[in-house]
PDB file of N, CA and C in Angstrom:
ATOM      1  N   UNK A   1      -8.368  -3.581  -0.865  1.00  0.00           N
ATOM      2  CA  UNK A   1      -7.365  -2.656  -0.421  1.00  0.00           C
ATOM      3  C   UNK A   1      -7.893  -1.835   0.755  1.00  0.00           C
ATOM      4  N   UNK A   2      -9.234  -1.563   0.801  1.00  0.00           N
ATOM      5  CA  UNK A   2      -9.915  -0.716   1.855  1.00  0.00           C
ATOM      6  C   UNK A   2     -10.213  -0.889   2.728  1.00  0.00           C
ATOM      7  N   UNK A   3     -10.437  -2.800   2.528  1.00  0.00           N
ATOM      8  CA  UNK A   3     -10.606  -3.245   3.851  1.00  0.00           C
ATOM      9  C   UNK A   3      -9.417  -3.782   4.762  1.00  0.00           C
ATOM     10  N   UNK A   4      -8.378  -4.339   4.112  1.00  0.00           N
ATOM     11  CA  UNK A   4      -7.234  -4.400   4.966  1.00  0.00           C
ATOM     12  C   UNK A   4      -6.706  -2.772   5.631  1.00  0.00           C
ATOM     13  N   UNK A   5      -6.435  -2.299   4.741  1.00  0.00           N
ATOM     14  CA  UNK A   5      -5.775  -0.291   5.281  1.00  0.00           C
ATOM     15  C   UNK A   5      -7.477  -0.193   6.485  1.00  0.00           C
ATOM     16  N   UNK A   6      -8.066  -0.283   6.077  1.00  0.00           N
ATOM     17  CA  UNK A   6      -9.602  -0.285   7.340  1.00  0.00           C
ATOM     18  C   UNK A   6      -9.091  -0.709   8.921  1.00  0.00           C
ATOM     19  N   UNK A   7      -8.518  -2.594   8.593  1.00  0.00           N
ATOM     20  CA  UNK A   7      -8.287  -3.232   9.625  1.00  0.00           C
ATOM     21  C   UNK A   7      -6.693  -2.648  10.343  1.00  0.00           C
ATOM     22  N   UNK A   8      -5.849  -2.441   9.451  1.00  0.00           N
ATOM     23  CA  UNK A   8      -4.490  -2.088  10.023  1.00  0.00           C
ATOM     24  C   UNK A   8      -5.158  -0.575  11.220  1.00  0.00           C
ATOM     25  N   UNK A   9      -6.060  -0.112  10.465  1.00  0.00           N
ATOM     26  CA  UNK A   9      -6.071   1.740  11.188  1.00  0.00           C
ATOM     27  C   UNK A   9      -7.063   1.516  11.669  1.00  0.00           C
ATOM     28  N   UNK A  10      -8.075   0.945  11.875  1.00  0.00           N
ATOM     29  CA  UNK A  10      -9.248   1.361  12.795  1.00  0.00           C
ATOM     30  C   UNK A  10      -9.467   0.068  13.627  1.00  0.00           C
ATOM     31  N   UNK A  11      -9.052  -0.978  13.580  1.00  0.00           N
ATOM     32  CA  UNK A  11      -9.400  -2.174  14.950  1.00  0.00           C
ATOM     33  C   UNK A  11      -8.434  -1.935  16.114  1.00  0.00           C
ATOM     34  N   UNK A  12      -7.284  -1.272  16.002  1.00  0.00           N
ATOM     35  CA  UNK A  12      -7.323  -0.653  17.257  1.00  0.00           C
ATOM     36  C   UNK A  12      -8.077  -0.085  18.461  1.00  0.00           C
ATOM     37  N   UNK A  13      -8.705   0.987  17.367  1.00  0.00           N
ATOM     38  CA  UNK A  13      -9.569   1.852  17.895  1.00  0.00           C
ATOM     39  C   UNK A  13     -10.773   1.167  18.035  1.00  0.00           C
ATOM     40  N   UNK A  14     -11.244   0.381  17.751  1.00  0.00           N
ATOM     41  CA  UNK A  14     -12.695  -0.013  17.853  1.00  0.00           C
ATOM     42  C   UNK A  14     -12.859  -1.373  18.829  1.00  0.00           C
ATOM     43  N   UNK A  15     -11.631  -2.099  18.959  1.00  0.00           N
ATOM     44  CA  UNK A  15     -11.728  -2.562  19.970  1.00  0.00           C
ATOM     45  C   UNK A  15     -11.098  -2.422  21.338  1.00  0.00           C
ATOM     46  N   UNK A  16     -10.371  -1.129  21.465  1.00  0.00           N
ATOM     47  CA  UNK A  16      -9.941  -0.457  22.609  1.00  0.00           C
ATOM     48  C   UNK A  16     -11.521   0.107  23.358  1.00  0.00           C
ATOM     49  N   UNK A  17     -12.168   1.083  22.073  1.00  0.00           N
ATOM     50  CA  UNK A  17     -13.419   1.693  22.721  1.00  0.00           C
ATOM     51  C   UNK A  17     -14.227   0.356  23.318  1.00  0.00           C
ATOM     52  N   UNK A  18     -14.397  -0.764  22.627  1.00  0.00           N
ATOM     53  CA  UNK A  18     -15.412  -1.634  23.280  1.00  0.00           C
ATOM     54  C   UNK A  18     -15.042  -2.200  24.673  1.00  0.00           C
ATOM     55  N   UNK A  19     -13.445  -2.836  24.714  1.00  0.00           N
ATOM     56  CA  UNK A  19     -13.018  -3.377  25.766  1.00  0.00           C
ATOM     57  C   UNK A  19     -13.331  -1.845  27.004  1.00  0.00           C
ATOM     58  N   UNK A  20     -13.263  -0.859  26.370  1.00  0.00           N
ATOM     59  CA  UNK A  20     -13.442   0.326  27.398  1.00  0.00           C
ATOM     60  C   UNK A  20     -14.361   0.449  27.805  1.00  0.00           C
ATOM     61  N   UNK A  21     -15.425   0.439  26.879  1.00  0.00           N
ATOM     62  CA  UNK A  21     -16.669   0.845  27.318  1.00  0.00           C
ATOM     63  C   UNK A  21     -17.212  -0.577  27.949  1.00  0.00           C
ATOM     64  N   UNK A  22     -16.941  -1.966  27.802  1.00  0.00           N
ATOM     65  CA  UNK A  22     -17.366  -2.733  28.862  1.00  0.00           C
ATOM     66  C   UNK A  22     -17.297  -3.094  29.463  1.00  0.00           C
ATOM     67  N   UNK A  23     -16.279  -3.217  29.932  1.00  0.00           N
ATOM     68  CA  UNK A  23     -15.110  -3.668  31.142  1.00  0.00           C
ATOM     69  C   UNK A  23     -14.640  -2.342  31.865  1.00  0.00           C
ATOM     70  N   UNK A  24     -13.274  -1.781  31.473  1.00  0.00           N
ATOM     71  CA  UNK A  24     -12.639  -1.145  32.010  1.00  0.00           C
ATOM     72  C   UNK A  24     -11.969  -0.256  31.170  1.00  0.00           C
ATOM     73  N   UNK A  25     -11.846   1.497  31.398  1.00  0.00           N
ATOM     74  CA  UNK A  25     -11.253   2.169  30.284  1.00  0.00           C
ATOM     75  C   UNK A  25      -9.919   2.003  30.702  1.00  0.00           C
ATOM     76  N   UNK A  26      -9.127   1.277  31.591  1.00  0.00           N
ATOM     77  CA  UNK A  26      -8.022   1.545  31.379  1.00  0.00           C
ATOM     78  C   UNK A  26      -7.393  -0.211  30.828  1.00  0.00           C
ATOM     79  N   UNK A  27      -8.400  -1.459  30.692  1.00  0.00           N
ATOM     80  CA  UNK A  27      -7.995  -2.239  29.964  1.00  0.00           C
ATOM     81  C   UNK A  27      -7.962  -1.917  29.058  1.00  0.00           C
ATOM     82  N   UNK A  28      -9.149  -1.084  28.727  1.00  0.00           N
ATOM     83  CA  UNK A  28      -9.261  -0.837  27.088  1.00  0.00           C
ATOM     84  C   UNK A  28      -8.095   0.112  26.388  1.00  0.00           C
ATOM     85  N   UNK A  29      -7.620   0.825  27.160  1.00  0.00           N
ATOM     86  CA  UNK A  29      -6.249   1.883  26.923  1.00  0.00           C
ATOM     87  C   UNK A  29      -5.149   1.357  26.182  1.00  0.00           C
ATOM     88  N   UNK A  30      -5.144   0.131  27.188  1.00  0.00           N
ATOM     89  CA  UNK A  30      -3.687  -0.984  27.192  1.00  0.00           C
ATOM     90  C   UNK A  30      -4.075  -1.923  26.028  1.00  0.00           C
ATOM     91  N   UNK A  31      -5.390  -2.220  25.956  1.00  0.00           N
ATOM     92  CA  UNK A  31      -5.545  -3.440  24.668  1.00  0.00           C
ATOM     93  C   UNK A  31      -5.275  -2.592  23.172  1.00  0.00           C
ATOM     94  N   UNK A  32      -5.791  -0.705  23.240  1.00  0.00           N
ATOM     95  CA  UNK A  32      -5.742  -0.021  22.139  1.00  0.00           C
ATOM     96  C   UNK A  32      -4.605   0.297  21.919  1.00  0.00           C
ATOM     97  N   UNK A  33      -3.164   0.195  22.825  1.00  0.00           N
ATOM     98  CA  UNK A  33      -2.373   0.631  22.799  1.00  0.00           C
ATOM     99  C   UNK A  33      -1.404  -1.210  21.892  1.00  0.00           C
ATOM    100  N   UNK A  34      -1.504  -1.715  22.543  1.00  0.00           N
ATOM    101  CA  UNK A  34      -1.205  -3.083  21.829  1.00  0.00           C
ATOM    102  C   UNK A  34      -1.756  -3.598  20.645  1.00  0.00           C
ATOM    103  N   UNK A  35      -2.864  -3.486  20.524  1.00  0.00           N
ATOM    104  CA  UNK A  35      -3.327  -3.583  19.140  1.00  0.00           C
ATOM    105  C   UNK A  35      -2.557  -2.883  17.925  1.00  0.00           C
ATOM    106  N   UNK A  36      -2.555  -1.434  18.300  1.00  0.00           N
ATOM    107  CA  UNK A  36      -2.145  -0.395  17.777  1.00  0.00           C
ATOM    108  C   UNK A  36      -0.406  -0.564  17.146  1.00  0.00           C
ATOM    109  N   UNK A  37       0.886  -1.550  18.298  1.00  0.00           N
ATOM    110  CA  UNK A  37       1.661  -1.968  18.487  1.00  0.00           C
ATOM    111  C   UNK A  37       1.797  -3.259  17.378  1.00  0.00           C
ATOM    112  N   UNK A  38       0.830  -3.691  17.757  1.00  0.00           N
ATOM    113  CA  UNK A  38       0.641  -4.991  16.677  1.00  0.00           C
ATOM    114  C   UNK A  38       0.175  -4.891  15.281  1.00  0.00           C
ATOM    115  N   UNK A  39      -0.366  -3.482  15.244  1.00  0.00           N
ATOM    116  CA  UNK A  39      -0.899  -3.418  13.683  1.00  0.00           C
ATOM    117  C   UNK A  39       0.563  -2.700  12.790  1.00  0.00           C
ATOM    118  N   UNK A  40       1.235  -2.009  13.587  1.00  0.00           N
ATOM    119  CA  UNK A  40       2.942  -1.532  13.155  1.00  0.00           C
ATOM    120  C   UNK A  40       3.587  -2.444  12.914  1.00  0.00           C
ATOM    121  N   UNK A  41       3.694  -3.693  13.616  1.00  0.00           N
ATOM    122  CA  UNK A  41       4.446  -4.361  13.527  1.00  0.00           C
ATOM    123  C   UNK A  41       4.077  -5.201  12.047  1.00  0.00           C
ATOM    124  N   UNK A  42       2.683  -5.477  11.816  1.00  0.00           N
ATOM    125  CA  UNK A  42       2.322  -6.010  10.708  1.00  0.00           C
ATOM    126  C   UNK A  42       2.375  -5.277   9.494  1.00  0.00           C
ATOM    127  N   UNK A  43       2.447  -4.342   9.744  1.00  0.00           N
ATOM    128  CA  UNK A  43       2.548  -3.016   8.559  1.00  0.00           C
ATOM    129  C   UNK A  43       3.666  -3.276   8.306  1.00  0.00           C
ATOM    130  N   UNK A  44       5.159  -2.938   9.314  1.00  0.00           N
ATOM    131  CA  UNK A  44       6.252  -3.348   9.046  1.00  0.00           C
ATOM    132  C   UNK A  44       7.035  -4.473   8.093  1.00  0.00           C
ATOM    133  N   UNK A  45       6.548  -5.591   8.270  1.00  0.00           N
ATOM    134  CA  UNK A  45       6.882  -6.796   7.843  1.00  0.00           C
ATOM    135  C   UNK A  45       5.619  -6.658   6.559  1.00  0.00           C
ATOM    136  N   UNK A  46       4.485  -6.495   5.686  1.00  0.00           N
ATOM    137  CA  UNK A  46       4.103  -5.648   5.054  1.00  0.00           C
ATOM    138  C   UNK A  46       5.222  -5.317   4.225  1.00  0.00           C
ATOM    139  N   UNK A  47       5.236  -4.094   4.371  1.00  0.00           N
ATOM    140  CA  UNK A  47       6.583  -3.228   3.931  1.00  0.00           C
ATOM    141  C   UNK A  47       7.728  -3.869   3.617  1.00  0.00           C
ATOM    142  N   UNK A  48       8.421  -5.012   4.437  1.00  0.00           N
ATOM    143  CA  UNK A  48       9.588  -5.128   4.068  1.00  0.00           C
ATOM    144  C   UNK A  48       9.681  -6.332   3.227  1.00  0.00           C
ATOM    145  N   UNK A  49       8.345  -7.015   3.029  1.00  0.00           N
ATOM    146  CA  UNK A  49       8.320  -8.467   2.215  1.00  0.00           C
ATOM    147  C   UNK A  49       7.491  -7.532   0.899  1.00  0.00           C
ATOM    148  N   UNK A  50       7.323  -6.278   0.306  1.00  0.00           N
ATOM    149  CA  UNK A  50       6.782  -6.392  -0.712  1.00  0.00           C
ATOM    150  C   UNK A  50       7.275  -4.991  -1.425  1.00  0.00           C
ATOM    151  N   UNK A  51       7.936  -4.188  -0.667  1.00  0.00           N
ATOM    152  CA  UNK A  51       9.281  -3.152  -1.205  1.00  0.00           C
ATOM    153  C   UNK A  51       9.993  -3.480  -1.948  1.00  0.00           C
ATOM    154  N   UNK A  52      10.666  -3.160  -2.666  1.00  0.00           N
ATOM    155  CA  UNK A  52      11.706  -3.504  -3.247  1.00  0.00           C
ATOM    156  C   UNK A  52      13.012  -2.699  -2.887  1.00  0.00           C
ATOM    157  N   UNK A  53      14.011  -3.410  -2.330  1.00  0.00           N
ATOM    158  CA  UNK A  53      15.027  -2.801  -1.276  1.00  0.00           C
ATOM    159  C   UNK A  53      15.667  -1.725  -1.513  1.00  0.00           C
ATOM    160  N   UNK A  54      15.709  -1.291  -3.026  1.00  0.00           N
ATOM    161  CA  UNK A  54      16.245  -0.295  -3.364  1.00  0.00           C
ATOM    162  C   UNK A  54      15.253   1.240  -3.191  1.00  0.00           C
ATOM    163  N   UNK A  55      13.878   0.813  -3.335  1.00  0.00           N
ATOM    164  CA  UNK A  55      13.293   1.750  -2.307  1.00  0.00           C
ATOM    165  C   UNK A  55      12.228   2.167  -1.468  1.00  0.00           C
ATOM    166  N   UNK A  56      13.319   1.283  -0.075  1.00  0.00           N
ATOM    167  CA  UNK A  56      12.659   0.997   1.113  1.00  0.00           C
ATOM    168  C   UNK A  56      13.439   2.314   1.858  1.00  0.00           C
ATOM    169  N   UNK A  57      14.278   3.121   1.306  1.00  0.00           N
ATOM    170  CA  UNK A  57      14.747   4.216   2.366  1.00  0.00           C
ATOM    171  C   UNK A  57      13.510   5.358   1.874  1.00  0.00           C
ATOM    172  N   UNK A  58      12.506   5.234   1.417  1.00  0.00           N
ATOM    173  CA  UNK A  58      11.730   6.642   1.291  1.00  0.00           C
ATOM    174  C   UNK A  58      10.529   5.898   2.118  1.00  0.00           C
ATOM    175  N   UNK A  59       9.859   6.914   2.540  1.00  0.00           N
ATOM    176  CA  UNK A  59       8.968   7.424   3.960  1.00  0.00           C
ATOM    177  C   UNK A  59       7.723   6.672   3.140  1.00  0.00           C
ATOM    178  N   UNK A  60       6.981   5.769   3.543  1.00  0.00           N
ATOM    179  CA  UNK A  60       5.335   5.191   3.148  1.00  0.00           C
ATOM    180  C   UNK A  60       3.922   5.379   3.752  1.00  0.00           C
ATOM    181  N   UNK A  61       3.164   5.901   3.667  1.00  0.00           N
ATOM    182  CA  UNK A  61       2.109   5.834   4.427  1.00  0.00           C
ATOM    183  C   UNK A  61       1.281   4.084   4.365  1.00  0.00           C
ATOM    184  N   UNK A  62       0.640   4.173   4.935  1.00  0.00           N
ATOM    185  CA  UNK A  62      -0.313   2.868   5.598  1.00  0.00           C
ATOM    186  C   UNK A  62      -0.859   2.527   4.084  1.00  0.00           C
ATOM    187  N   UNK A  63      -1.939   3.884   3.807  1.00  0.00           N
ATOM    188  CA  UNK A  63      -2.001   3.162   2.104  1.00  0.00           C
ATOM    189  C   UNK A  63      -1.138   2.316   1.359  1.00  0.00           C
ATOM    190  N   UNK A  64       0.044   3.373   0.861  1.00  0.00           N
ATOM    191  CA  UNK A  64       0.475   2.781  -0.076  1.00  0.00           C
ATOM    192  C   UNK A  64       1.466   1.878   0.069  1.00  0.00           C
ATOM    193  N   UNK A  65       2.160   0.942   1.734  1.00  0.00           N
ATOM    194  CA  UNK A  65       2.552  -0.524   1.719  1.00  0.00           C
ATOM    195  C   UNK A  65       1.388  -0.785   1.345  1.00  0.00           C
ATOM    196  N   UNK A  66      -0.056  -0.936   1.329  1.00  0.00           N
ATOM    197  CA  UNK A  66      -0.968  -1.884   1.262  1.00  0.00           C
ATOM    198  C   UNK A  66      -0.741  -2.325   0.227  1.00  0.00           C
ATOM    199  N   UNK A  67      -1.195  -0.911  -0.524  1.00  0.00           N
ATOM    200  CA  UNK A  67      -0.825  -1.084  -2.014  1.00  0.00           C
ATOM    201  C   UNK A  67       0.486  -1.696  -2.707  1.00  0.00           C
ATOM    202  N   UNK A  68       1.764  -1.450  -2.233  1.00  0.00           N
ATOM    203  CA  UNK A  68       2.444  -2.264  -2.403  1.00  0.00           C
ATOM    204  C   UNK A  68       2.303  -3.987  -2.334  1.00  0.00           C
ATOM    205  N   UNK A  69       1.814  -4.045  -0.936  1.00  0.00           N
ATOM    206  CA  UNK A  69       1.598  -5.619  -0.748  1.00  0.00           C
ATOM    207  C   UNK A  69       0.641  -6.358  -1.598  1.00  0.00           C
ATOM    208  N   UNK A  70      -0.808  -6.253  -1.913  1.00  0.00           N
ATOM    209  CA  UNK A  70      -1.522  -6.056  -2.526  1.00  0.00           C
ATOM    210  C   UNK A  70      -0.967  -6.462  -3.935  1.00  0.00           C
ATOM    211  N   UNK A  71      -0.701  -5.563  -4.676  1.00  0.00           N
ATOM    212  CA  UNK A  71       0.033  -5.542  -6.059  1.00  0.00           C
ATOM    213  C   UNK A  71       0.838  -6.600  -6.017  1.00  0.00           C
ATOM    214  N   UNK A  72       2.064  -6.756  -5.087  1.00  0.00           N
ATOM    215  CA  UNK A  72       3.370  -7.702  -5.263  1.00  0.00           C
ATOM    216  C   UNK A  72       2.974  -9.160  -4.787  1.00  0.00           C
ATOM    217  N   UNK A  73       1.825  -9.206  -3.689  1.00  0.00           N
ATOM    218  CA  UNK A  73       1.556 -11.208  -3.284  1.00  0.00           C
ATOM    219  C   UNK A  73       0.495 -11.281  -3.564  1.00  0.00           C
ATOM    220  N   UNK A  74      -0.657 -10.638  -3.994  1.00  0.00           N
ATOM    221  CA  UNK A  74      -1.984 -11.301  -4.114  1.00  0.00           C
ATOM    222  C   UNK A  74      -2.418 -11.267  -5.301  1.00  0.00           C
ATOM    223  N   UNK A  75      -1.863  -9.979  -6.021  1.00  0.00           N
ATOM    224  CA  UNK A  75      -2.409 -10.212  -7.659  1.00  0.00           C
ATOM    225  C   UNK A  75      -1.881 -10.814  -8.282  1.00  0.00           C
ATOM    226  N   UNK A  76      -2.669 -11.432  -8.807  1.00  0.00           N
ATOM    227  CA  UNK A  76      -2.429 -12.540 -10.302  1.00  0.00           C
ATOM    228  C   UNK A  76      -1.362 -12.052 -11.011  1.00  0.00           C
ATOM    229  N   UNK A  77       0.153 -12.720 -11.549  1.00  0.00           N
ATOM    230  CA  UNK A  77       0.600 -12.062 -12.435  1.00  0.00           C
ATOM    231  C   UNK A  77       0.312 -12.951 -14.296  1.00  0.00           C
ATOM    232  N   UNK A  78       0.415 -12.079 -15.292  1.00  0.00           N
ATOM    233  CA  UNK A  78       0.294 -12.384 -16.534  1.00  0.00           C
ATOM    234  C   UNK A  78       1.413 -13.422 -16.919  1.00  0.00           C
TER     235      UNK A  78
END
């Protein structure tokens, strides 16, 4: 769970700083800014394949879709 919520929130940032710091800070701006774009978008779809529709109108943080997703496609059910 810590390491996906890890990858959604911090590989933005960690490969914006690198592309910045070795190349160019303003590639690196644009790659942190897309990454960042792309990790929403995966969060999104996340969220909407492991919600249950009746309640997908209340507000989620990054944790707890994980946790949602997590729980609903990867664990084993009984």
């Amino acid at each position: 769970m810590f390491s996906l919520y890890g990858a959604l929130t911090f590989i933005p940032l960690i490969v914006g700083v690198w592309i910045g710091y070795g190349y160019n800070v303003w590639i690196g701006i644009a790659f942190f800014l897309f990454l960042t774009l792309v990790s929403g978008v995966i969060s999104s779809k996340m969220r909407v394949c492991s919600i249950p529709f009746d309640q997908r109108e209340m507000s989620y943080s990054t944790m707890a879709i994980v946790k949602w997703y997590l729980a609903r496609n990867v664990c084993f059910k009984a």
